[in-house]
Protein backbone atom coordinates (compact mmCIF):
# COMPACT_ATOMS: atom_id res chain seq x y z
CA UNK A 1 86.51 155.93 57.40
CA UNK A 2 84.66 156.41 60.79
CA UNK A 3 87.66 154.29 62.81
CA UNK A 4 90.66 156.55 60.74
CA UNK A 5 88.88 159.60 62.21
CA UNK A 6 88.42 157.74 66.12
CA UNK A 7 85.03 157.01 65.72
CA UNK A 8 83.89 153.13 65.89
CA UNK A 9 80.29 153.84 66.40
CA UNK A 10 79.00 154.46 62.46
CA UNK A 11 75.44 155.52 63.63
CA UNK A 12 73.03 157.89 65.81
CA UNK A 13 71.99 157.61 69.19
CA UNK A 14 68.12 159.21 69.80
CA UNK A 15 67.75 160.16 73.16
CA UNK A 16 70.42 158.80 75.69
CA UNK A 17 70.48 158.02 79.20
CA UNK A 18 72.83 157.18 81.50
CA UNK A 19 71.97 155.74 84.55
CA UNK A 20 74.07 155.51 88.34
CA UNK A 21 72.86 151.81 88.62
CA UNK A 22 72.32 148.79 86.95
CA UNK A 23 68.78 148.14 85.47
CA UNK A 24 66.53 145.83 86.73
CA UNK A 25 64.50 143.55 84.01
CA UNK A 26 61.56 145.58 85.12
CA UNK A 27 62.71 148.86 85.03
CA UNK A 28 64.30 147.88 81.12
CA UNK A 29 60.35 146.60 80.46
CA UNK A 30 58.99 149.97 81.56
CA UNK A 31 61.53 152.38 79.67
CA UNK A 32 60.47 150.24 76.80
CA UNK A 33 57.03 149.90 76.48
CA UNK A 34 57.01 154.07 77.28
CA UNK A 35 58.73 154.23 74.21
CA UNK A 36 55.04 153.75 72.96
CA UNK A 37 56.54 151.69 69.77
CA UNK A 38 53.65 150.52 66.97
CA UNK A 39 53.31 147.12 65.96
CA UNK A 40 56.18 145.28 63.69
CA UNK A 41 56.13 141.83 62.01
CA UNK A 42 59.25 140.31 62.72
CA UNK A 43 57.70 137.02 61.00
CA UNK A 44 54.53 137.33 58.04
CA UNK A 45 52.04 134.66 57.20
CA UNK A 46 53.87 131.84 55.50
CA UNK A 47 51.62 131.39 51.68
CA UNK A 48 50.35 127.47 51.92
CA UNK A 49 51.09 127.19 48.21
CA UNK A 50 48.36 125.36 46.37
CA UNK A 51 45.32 123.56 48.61
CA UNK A 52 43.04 121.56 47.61
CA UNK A 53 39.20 121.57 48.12
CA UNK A 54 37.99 120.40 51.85
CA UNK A 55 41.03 120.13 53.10
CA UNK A 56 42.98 122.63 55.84
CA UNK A 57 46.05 124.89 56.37
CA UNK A 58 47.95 126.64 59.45
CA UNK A 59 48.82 130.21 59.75
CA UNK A 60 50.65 132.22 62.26
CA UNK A 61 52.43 135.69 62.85
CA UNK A 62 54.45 136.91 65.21
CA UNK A 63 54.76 140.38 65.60
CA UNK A 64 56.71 142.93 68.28
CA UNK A 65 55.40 146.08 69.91
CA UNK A 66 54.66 148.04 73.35
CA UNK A 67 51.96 146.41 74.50
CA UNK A 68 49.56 145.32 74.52
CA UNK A 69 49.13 143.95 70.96
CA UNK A 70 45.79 143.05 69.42
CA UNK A 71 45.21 140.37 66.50
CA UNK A 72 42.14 140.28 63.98
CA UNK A 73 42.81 137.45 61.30
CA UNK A 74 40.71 137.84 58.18
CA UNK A 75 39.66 136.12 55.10
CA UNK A 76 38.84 138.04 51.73
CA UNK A 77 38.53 141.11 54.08
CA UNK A 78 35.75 139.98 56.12
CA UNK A 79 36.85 139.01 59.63
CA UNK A 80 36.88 135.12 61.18
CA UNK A 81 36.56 136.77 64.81
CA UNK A 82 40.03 135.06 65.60
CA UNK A 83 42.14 137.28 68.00
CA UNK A 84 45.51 135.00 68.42
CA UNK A 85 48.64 134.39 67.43
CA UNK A 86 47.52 131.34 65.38
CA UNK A 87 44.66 130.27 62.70
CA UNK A 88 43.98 127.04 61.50
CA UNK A 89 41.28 126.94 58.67
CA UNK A 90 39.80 123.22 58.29
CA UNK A 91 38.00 123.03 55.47
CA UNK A 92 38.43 125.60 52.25
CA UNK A 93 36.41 125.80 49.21
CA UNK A 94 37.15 126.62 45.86
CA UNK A 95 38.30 130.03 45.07
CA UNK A 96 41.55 132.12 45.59
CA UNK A 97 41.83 133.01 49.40
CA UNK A 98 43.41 136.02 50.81
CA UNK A 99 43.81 135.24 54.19
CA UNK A 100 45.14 138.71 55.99
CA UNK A 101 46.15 139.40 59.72
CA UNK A 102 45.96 143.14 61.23
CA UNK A 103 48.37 143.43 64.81
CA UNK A 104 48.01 146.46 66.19
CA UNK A 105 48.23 148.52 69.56
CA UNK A 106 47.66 151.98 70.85
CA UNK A 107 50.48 153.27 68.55
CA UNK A 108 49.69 152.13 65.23
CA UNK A 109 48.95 148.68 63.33
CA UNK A 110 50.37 146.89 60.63
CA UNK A 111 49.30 143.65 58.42
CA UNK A 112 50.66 140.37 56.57
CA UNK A 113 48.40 138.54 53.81
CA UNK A 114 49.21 135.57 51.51
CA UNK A 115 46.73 134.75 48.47
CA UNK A 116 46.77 131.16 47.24
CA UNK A 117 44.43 128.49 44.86
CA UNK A 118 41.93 126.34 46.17
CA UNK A 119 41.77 123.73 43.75
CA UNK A 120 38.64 121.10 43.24
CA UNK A 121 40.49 118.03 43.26
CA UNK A 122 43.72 116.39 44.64
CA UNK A 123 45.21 113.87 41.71
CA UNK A 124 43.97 110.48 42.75
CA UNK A 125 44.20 107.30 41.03
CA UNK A 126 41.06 106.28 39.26
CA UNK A 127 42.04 103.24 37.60
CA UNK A 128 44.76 100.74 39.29
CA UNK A 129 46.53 98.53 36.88
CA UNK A 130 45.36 94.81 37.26
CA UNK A 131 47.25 92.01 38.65
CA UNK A 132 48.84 90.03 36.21
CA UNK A 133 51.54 87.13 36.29
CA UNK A 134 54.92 88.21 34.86
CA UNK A 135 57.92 86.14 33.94
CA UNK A 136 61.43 87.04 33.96
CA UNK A 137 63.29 88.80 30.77
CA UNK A 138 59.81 89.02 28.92
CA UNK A 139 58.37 92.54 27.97
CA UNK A 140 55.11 93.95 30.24
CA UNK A 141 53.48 97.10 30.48
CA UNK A 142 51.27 98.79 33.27
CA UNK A 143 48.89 101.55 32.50
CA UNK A 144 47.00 103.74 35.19
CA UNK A 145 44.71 106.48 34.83
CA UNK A 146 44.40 109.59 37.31
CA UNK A 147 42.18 112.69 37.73
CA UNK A 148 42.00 115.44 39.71
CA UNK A 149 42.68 118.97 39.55
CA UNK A 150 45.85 121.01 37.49
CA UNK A 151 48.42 121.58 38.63
């Protein structure tokens, strides 16, 4: 429709500027950041899916936004004091985490959480089957038992 009428551009332009030279790196950083942009989450916390007791789990955000941006991980809404990028949790109890990041600058903030099960028990063998001599063509059975936690 836009292209029968001479127009290839289908959208809005805010605020233009034309400029009598090219920009350097610098100069595109500053117009930028004075843009004064609040944080966005270009990639949330990933959900570990279902951990068991003891053991530990990986997050990470990344996030875009004038500078300079500030991080504040937290778990069940009470803060771990953790101010990067990155959290790495190495021992979890039972329970049903929320573990939540807040990114924010002068401009604004903006947050990512995942909730997942802590479960008491990883399935584990607790009886092996014994050894046993077996001959060829004849009939055997094995039998094992496991425990742990559902799922």
């Amino acid at each position: 429709m836009f292209a029968a009428q001479g127009l290839f551009f289908g959208g809005s332009i805010d605020e233009p500027a034309v400029f009598s030279t090219a920009l350097s790196a610098s100069d595109i950083n500053t117009i930028y950041n004075s843009a004064q942009v609040s944080p966005v989450i270009t990639r949330a916390v990933v959900n570990p899916g279902t951990v068991f007791k003891g053991s530990g789990s990986s997050f990470s955000v990344w996030a875009e936004g004038s500078p300079s941006l500030s991080y504040l991980w937290l778990s069940n809404g009470v803060s771990l004091g953790v101010t990067a990028t990155n959290l790495t949790i190495s021992s979890f109890a039972v329970g049903n985490p929320t573990i939540e990041v807040a990114v924010s600058n002068p401009y604004g903030s903006v947050t990512s959480s995942v909730s997942f099960a802590v479960v008491a028990a990883a399935p584990a063998f607790t009886q092996q089957p014994p050894p046993a001599t077996r001959y060829n063509g004849r009939p055997f059975t094995f039998s094992v038992a496991v425990g742990g936690s559902t799922p």
